[in-house]
C-alpha atoms as a PDB file:
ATOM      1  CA  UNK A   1      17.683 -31.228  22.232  1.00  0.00           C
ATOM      2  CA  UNK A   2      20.898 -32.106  20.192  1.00  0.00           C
ATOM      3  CA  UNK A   3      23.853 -33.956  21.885  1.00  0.00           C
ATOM      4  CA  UNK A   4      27.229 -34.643  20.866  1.00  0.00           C
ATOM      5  CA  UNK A   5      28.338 -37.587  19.759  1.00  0.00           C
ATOM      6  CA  UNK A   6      30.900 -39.845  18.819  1.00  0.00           C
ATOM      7  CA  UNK A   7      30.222 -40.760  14.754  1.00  0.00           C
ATOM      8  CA  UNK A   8      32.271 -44.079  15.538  1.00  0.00           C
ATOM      9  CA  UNK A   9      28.720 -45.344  17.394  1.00  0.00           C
ATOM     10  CA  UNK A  10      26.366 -45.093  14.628  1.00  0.00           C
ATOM     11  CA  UNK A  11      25.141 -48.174  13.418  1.00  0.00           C
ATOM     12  CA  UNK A  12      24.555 -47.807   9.055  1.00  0.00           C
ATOM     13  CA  UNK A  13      21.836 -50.643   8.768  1.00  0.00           C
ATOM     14  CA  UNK A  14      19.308 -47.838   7.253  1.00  0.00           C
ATOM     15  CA  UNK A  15      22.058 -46.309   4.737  1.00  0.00           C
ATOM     16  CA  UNK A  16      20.862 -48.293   2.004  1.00  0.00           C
ATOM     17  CA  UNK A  17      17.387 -46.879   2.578  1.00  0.00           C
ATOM     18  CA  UNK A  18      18.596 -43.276   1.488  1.00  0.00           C
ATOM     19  CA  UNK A  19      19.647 -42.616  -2.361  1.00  0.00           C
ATOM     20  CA  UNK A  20      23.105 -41.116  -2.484  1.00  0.00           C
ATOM     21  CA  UNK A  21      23.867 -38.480  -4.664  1.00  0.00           C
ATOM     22  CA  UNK A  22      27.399 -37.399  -5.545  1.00  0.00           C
ATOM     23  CA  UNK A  23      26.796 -33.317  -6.800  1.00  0.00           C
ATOM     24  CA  UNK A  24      24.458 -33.200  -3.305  1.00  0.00           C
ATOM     25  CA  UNK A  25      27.585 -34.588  -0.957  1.00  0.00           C
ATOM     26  CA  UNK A  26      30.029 -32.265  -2.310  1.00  0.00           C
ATOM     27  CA  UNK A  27      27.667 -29.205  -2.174  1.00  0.00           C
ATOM     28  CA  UNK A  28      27.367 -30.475   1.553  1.00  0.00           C
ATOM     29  CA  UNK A  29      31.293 -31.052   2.001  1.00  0.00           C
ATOM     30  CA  UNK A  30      31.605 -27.439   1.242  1.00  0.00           C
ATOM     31  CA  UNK A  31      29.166 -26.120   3.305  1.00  0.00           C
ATOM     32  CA  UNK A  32      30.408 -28.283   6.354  1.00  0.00           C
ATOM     33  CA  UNK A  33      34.189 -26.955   5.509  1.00  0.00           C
ATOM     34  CA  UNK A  34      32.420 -23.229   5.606  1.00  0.00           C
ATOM     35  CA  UNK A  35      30.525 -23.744   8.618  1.00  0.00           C
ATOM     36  CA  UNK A  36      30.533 -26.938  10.203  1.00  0.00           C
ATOM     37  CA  UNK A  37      27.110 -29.725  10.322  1.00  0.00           C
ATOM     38  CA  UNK A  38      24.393 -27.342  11.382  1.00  0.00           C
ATOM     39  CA  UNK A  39      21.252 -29.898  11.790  1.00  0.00           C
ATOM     40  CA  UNK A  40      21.853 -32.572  13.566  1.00  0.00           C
ATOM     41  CA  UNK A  41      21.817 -36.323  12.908  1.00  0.00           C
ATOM     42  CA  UNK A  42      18.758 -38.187  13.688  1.00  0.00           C
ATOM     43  CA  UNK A  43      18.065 -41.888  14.650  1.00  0.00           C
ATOM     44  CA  UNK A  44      17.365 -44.643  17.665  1.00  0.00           C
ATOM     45  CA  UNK A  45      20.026 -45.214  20.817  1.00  0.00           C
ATOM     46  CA  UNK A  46      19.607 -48.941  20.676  1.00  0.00           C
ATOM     47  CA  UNK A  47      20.033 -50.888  24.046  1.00  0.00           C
ATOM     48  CA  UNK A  48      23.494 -51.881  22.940  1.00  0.00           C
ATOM     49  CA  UNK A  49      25.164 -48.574  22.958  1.00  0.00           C
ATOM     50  CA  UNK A  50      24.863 -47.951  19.276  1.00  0.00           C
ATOM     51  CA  UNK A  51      23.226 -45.052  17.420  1.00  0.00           C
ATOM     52  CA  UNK A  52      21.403 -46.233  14.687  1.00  0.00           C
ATOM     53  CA  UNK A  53      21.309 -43.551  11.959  1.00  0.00           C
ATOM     54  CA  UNK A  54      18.241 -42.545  10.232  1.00  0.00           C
ATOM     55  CA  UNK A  55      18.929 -39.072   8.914  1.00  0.00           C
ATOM     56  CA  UNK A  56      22.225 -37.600   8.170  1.00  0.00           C
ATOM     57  CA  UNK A  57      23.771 -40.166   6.144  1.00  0.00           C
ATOM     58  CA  UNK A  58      25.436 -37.715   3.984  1.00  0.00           C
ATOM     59  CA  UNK A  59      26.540 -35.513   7.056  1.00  0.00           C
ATOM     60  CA  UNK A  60      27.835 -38.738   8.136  1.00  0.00           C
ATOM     61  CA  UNK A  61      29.659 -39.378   5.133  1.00  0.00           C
ATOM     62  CA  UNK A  62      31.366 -35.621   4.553  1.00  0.00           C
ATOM     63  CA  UNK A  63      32.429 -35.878   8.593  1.00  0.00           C
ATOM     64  CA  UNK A  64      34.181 -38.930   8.040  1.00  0.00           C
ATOM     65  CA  UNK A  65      35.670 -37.579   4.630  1.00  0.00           C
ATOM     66  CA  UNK A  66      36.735 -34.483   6.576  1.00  0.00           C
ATOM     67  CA  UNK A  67      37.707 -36.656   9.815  1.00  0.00           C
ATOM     68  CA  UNK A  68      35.435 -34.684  12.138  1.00  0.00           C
ATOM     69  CA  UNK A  69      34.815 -37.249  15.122  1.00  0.00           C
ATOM     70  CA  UNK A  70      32.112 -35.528  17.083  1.00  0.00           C
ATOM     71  CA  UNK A  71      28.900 -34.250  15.574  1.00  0.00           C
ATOM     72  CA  UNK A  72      25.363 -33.149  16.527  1.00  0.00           C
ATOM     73  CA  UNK A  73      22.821 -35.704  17.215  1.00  0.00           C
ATOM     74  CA  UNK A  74      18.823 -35.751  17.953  1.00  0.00           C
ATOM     75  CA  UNK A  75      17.505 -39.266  18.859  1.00  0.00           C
ATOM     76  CA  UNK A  76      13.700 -40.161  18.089  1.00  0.00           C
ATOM     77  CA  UNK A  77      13.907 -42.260  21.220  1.00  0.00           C
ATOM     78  CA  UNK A  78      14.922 -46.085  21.615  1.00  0.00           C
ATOM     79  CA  UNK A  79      11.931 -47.908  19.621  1.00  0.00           C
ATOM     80  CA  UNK A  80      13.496 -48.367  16.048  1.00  0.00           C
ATOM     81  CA  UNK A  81       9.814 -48.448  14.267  1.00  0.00           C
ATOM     82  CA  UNK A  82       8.669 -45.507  16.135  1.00  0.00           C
ATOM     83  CA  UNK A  83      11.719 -43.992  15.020  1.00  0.00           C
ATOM     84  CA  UNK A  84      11.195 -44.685  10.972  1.00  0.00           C
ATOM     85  CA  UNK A  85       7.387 -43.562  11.455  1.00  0.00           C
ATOM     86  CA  UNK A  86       8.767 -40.551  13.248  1.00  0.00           C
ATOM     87  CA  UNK A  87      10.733 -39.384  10.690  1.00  0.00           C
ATOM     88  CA  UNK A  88       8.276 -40.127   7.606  1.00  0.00           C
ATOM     89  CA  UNK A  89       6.556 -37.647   9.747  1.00  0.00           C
ATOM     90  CA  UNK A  90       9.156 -35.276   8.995  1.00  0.00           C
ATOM     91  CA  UNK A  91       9.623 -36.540   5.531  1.00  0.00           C
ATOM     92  CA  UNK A  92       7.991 -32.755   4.031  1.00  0.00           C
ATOM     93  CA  UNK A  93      10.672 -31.406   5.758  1.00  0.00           C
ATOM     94  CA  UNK A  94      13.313 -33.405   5.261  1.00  0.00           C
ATOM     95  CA  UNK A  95      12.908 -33.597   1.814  1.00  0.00           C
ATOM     96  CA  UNK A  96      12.583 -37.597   1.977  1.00  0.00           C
ATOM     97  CA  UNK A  97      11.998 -38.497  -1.727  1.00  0.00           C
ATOM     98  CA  UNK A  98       8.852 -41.082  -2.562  1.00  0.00           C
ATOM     99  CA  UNK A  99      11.273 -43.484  -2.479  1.00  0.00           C
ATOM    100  CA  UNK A 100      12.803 -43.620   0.177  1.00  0.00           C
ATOM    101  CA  UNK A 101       9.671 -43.090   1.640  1.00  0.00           C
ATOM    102  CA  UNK A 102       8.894 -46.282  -0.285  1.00  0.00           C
ATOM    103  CA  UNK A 103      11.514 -48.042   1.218  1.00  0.00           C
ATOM    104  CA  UNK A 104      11.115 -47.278   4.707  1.00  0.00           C
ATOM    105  CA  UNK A 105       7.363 -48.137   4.539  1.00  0.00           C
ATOM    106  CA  UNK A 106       8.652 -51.285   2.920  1.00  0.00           C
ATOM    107  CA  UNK A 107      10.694 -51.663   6.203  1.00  0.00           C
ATOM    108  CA  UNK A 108       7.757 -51.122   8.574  1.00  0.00           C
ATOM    109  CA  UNK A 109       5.835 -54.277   6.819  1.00  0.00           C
ATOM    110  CA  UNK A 110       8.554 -56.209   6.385  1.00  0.00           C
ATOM    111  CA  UNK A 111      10.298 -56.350   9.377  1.00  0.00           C
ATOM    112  CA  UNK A 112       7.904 -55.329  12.029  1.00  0.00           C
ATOM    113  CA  UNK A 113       4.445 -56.733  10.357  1.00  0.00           C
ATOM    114  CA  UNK A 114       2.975 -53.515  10.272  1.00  0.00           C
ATOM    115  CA  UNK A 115      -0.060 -53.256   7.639  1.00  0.00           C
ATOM    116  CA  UNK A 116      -0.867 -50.479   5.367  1.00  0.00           C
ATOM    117  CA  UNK A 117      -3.378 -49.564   7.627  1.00  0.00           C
ATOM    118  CA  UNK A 118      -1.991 -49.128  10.880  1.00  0.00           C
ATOM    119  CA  UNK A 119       1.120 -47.133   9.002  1.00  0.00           C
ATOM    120  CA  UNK A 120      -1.474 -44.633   7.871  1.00  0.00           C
ATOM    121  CA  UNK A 121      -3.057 -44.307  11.264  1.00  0.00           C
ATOM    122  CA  UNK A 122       0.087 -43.348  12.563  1.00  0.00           C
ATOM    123  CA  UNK A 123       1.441 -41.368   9.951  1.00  0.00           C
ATOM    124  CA  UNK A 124      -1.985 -39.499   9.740  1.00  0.00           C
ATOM    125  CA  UNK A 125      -2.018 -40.090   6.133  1.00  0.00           C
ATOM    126  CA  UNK A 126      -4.347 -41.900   3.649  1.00  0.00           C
ATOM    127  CA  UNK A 127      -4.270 -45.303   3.108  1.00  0.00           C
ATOM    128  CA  UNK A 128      -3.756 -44.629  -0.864  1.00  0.00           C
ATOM    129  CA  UNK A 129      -0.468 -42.403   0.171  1.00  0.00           C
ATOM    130  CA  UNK A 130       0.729 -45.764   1.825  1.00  0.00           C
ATOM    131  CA  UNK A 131      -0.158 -48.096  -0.735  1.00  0.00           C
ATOM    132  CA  UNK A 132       0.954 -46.474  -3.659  1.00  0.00           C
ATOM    133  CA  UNK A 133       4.739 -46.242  -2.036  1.00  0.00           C
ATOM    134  CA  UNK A 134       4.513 -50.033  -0.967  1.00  0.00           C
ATOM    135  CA  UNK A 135       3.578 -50.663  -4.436  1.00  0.00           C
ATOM    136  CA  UNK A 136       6.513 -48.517  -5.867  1.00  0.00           C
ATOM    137  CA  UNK A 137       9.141 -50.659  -3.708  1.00  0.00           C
ATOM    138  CA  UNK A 138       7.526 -53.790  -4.754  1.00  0.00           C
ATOM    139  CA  UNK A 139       7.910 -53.433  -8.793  1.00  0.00           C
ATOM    140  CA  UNK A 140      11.686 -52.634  -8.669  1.00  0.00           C
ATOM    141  CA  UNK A 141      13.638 -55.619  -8.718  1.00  0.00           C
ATOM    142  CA  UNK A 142      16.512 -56.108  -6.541  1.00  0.00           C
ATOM    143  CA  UNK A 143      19.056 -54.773  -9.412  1.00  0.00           C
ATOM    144  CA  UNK A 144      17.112 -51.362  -9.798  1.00  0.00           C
ATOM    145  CA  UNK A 145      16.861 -50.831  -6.337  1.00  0.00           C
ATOM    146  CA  UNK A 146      20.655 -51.063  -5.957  1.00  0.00           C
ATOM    147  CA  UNK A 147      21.804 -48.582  -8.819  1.00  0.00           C
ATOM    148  CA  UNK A 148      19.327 -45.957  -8.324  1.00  0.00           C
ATOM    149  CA  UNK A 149      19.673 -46.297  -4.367  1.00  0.00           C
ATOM    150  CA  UNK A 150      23.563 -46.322  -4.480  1.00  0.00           C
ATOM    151  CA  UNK A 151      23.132 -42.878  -6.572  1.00  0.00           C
ATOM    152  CA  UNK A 152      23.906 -44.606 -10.251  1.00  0.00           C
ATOM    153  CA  UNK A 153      20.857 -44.527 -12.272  1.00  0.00           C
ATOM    154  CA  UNK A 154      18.542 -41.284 -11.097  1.00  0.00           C
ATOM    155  CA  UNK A 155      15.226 -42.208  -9.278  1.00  0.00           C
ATOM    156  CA  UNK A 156      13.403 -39.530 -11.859  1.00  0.00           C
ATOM    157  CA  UNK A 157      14.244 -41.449 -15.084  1.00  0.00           C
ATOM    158  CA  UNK A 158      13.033 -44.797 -13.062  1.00  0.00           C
ATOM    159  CA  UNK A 159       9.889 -43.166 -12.131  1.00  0.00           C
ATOM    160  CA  UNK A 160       8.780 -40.832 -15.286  1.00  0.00           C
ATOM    161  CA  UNK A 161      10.571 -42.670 -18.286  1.00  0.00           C
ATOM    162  CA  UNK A 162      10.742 -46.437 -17.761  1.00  0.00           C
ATOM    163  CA  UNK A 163       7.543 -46.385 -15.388  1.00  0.00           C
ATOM    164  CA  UNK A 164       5.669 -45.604 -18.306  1.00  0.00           C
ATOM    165  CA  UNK A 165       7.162 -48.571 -20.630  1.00  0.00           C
ATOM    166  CA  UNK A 166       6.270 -50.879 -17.829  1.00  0.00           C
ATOM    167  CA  UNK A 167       2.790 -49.893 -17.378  1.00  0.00           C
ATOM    168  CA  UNK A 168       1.933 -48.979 -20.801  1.00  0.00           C
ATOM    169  CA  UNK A 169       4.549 -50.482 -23.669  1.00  0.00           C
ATOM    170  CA  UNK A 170       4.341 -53.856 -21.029  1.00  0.00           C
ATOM    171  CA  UNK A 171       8.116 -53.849 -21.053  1.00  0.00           C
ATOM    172  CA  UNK A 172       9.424 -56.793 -18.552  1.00  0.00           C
ATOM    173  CA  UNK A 173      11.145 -56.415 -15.507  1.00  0.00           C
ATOM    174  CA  UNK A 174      14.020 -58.336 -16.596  1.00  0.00           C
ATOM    175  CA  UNK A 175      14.386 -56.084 -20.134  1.00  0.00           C
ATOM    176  CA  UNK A 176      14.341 -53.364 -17.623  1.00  0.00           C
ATOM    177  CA  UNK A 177      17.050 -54.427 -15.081  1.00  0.00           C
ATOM    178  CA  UNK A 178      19.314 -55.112 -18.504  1.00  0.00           C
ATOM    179  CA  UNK A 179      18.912 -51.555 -19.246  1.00  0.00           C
ATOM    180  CA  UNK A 180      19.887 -50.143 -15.999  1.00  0.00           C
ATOM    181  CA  UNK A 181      22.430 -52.018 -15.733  1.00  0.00           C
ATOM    182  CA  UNK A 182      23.327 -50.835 -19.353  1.00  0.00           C
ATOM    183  CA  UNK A 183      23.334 -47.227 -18.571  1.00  0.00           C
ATOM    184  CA  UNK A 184      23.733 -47.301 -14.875  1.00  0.00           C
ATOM    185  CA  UNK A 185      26.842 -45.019 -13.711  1.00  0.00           C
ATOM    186  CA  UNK A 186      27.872 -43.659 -17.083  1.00  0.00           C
ATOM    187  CA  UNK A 187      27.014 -40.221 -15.870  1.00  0.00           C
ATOM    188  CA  UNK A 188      23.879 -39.705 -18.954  1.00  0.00           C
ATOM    189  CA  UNK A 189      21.863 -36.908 -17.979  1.00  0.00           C
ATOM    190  CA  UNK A 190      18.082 -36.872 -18.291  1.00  0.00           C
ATOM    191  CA  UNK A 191      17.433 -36.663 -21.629  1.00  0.00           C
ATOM    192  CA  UNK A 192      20.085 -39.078 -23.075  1.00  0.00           C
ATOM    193  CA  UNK A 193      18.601 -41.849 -20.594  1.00  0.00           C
ATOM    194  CA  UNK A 194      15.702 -40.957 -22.030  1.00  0.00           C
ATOM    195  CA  UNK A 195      16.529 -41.074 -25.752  1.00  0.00           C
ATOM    196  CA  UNK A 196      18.243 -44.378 -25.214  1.00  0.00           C
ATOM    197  CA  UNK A 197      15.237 -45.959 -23.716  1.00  0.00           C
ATOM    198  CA  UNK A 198      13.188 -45.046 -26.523  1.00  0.00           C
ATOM    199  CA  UNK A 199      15.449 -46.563 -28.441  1.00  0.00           C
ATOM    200  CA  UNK A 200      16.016 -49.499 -26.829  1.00  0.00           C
ATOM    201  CA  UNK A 201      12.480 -50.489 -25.746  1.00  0.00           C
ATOM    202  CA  UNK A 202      11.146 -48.958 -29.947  1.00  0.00           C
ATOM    203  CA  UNK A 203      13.984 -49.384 -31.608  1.00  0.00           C
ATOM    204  CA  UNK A 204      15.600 -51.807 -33.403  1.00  0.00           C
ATOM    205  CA  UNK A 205      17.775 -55.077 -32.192  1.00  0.00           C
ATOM    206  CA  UNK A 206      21.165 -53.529 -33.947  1.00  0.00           C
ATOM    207  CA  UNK A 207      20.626 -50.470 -31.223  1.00  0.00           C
ATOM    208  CA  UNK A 208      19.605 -52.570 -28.467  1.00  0.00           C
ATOM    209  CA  UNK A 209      21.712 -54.658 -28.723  1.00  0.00           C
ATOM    210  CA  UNK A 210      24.869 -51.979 -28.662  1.00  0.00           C
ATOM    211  CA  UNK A 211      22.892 -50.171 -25.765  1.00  0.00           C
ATOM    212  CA  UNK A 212      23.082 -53.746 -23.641  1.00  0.00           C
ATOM    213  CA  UNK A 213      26.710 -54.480 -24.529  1.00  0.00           C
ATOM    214  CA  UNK A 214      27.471 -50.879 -23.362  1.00  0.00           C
ATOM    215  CA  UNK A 215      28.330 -48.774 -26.713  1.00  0.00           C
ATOM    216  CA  UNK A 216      26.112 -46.113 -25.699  1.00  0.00           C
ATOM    217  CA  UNK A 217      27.901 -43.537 -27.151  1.00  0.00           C
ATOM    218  CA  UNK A 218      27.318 -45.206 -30.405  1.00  0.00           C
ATOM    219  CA  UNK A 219      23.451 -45.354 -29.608  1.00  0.00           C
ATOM    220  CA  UNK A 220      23.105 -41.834 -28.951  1.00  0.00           C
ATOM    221  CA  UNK A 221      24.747 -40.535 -32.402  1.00  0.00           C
ATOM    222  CA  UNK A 222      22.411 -42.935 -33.933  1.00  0.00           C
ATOM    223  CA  UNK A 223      19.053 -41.547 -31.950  1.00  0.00           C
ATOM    224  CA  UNK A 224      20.187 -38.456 -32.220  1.00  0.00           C
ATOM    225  CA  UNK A 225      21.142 -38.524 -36.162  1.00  0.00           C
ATOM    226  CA  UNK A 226      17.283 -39.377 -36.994  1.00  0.00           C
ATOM    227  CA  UNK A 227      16.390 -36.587 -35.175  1.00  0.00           C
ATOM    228  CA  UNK A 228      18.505 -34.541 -36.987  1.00  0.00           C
ATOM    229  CA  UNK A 229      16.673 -35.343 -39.992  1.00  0.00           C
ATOM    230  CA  UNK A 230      14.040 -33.204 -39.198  1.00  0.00           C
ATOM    231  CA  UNK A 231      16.481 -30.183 -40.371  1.00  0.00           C
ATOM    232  CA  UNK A 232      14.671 -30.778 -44.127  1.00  0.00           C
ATOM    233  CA  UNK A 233      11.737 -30.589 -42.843  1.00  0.00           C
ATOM    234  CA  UNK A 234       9.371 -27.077 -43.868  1.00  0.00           C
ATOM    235  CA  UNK A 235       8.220 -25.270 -40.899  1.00  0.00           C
ATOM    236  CA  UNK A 236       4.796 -26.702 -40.754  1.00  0.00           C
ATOM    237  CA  UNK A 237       6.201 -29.920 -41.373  1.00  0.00           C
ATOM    238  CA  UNK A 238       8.183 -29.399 -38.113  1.00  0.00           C
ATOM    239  CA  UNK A 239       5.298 -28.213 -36.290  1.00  0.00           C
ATOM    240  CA  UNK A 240       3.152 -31.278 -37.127  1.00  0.00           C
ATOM    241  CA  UNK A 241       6.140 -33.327 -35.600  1.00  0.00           C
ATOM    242  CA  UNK A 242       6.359 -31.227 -32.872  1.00  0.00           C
ATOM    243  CA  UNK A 243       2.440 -31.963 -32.425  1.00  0.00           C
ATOM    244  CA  UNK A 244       3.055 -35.543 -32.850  1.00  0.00           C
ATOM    245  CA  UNK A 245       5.290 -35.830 -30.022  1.00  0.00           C
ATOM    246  CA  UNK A 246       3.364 -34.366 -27.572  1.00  0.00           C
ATOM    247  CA  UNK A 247       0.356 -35.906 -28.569  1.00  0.00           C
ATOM    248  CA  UNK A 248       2.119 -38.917 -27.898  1.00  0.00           C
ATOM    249  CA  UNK A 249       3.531 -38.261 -24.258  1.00  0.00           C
ATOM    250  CA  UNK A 250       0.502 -36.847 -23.182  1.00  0.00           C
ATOM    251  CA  UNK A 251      -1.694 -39.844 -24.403  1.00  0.00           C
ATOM    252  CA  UNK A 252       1.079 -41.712 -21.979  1.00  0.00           C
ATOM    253  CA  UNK A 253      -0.031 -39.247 -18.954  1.00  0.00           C
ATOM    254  CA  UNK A 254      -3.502 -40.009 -19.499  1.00  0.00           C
ATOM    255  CA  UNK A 255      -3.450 -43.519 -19.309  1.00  0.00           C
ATOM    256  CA  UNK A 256      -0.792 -43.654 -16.517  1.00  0.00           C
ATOM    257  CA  UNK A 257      -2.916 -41.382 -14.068  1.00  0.00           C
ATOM    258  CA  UNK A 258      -6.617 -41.648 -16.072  1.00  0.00           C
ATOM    259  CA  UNK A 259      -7.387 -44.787 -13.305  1.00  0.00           C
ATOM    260  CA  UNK A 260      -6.540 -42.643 -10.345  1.00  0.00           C
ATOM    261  CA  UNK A 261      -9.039 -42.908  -7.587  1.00  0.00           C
ATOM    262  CA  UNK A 262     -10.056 -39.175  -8.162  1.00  0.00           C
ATOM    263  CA  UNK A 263     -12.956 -37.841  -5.302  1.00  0.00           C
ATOM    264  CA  UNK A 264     -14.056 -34.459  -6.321  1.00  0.00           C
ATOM    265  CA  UNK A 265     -17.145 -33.657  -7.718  1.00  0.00           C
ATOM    266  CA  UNK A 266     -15.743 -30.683  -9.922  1.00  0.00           C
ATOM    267  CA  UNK A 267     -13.044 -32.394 -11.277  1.00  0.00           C
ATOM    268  CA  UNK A 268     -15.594 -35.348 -13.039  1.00  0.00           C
ATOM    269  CA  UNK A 269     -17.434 -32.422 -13.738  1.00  0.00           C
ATOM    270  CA  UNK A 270     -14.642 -30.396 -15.662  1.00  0.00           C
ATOM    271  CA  UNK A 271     -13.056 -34.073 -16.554  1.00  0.00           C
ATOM    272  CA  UNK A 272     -16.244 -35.347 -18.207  1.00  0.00           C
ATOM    273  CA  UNK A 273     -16.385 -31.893 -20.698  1.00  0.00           C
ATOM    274  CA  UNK A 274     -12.938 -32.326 -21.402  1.00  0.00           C
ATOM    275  CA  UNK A 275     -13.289 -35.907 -22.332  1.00  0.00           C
ATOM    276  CA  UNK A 276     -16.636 -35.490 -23.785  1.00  0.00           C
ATOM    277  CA  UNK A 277     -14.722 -32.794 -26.429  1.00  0.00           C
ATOM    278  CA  UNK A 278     -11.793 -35.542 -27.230  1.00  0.00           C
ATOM    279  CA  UNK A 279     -14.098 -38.487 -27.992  1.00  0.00           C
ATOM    280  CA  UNK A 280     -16.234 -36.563 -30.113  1.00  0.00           C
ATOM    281  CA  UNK A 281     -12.483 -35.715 -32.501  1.00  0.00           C
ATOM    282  CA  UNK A 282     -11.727 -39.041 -32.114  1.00  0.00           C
ATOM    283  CA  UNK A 283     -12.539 -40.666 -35.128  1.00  0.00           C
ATOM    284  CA  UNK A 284     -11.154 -37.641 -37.159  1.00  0.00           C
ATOM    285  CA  UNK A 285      -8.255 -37.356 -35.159  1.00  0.00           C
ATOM    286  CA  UNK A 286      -7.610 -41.265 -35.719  1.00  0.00           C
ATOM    287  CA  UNK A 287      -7.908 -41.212 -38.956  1.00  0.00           C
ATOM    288  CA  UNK A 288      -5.549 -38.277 -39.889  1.00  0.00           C
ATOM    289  CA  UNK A 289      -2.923 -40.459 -37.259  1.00  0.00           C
ATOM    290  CA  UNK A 290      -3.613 -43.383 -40.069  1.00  0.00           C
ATOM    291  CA  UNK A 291      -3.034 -41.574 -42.884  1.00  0.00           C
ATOM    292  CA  UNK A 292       0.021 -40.269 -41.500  1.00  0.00           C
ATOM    293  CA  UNK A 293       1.104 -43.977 -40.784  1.00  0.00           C
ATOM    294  CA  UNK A 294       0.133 -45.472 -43.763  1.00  0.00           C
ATOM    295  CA  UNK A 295       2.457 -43.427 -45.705  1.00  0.00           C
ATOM    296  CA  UNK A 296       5.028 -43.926 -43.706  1.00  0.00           C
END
C-alpha cells in the first residue's frame, strides 16, 4: 500500500539507469497539473532514512518542477537487489525499455556478483533474455551510454541503425562514439540520424568529416540532394531502386538475427524452404547485382 512521502528523502543513485525523455516529461507535467501523480513512486527504504528511487524518476522530476513536496510512494522492501529484480519483474508493465533493463541487469552483476544465471532464476526468465541485455550494456562505450541515457541521442537509432554497422559494416566503437557525439542533442529525428549515418559510415571523407565537426545541416542537403536525383529516373527505373534498397536492409536483418538460437521445429521447417528458394536465385540474382555495379 502507497504512503506519503517527503520527495526531499529520495536518494537518485539509480536515475542514470532510466533514459530521460523531454516530449514524455512534459506530457507527464501536464497530466500531473490536471490531476496530480496517480501511481506511485517505487524503490528501497534504506537503513539510513533515505528512499532510494527506482521508478518514478520523471514523477520525481515534474514534482520538483511543480514544487509539490509530498507524493505517493510504494517501497519493494529494504534489500536494494531484491528491489531492482523486483521491478524487472514489473518491467512489462512498466514499460522498462531493453535498456534499461540492460542496465539494471548490468547493476545486479556488477555490484552485487550476481551471475546470469541466478538473475534468470529469479526473474523466471531464460538465460538468453539475460544474456543478450548484459551483452547490449557491455558494447556501448561509456560516451553512448551517457547521450542516449541522458535523453540526447534516441536508444532506437543506437539499437536498429548503428547496431547494424557494428555488427555487419565492422564499424569501431570509437568511429561510433565520434558520431554520437556528432549528432547527439541536435534534435534530428529518425530518419535524418539515419541518413547521416549512412553517410558517414559509406560516404565520403568531405561528408564525414563536416558530420564530425558538426555541419550537419550541410550533410543532410548533400544526402538528401543525391536522393533527389532519382526525380529523372523512369518509373521502372524507380522501382528497381526502390527494390534495391530493400533488398539491401533486409539482407542486413538476415544476417543480424539469421544466428539466433531459434528452437522450433516448424520454423527450420518453413526456414529451410524459404532459404532453399533464395539459394537456388542466387547466382542469377548475383549476377544481375554485378551487372548493375559494373556499370556504375
Amino acid at each position: 500500500m502507497a504512503e506519503l512521502v517527503d520527495i526531499s528523502s529520495f536518494d537518485l543513485r539509480y536515475e542514470c539507469c532510466r533514459v530521460k525523455s523531454k516530449e514524455a516529461e512534459r506530457i507527464l507535467l501536464d497530466s500531473i497539473l490536471t490531476h496530480g501523480i496517480r501511481d506511485p513512486l517505487q524503490g528501497v527504504d534504506a537503513t539510513d532514512g533515505s528512499r532510494i528511487l527506482l521508478d518514478g524518476f520523471k514523477r520525481f522530476r515534474c514534482a520538483r518542477k511543480l514544487g509539490i513536496g509530498i507524493v505517493p510512494w510504494h517501497c519493494f522492501g529494504h534489500d536494494l537487489s531484491a528491489g531492482i529484480l523486483e521491478l524487472l519483474r514489473l518491467a512489462n508493465a512498466k514499460s522498462l525499455t531493453i535498456l534499461e533493463q540492460a542496465r539494471l541487469i548490468d547493476e545486479l552483476q556488477a555490484a552485487y556478483g550476481m551471475c546470469g544465471a541466478d538473475i534468470a532464476l529469479l526473474l523466471e526468465k531464460s538465460r538468453a533474455w539475460v544474456s543478450v541485455r548484459a551483452g547490449l550494456i557491455k558494447e556501448m562505450s561509456p560516451c553512448v551510454k551517457d547521450k542516449i541515457f541522458a535523453g540526447l541521442f534516441p536508444a532506437y537509432a543506437y539499437m536498429y541503425t548503428l547496431r547494424q554497422f557494428m555488427r555487419i559494416n565492422r564499424v569501431s566503437r570509437k568511429d561510433v562514439d565520434e558520431f554520437v557525439c556528432a549528432v547527439a542533442g541536435r534534435n534530428l529525428s529518425l530518419r535524418e540520424i539515419d541518413m547521416l549515418a549512412n553517410g558517414y559510415f559509406k560516404g565520403a571523407a568531405e561528408l564525414r568529416g563536416q558530420i564530425r565537426n558538426g555541419n550537419l545541416l550541410w550533410g543532410l542537403e548533400q544526402l538528401k540532394a543525391s536522393y533527389k536525383g532519382t526525380a529523372d529516373c523512369t518509373p521502372a527505373e524507380q522501382n528497381l531502386l526502390k527494390y534495391l534498397e530493400m533488398v539491401q536492409v533486409y539482407m542486413q536483418k538476415v544476417a543480424c538475427h539469421g544466428s539466433g538460437k531459434f528452437k522450433t521445429a516448424s520454423f527450420y521447417a518453413q526456414a529451410g524452404l524459404l532459404a532453399g528458394g533464395i539459394l537456388r536465385q542466387i547466382r542469377i540474382f548475383e549476377s544481375a547485382v554485378r551487372g548493375l555495379h559494373d556499370r556504375y
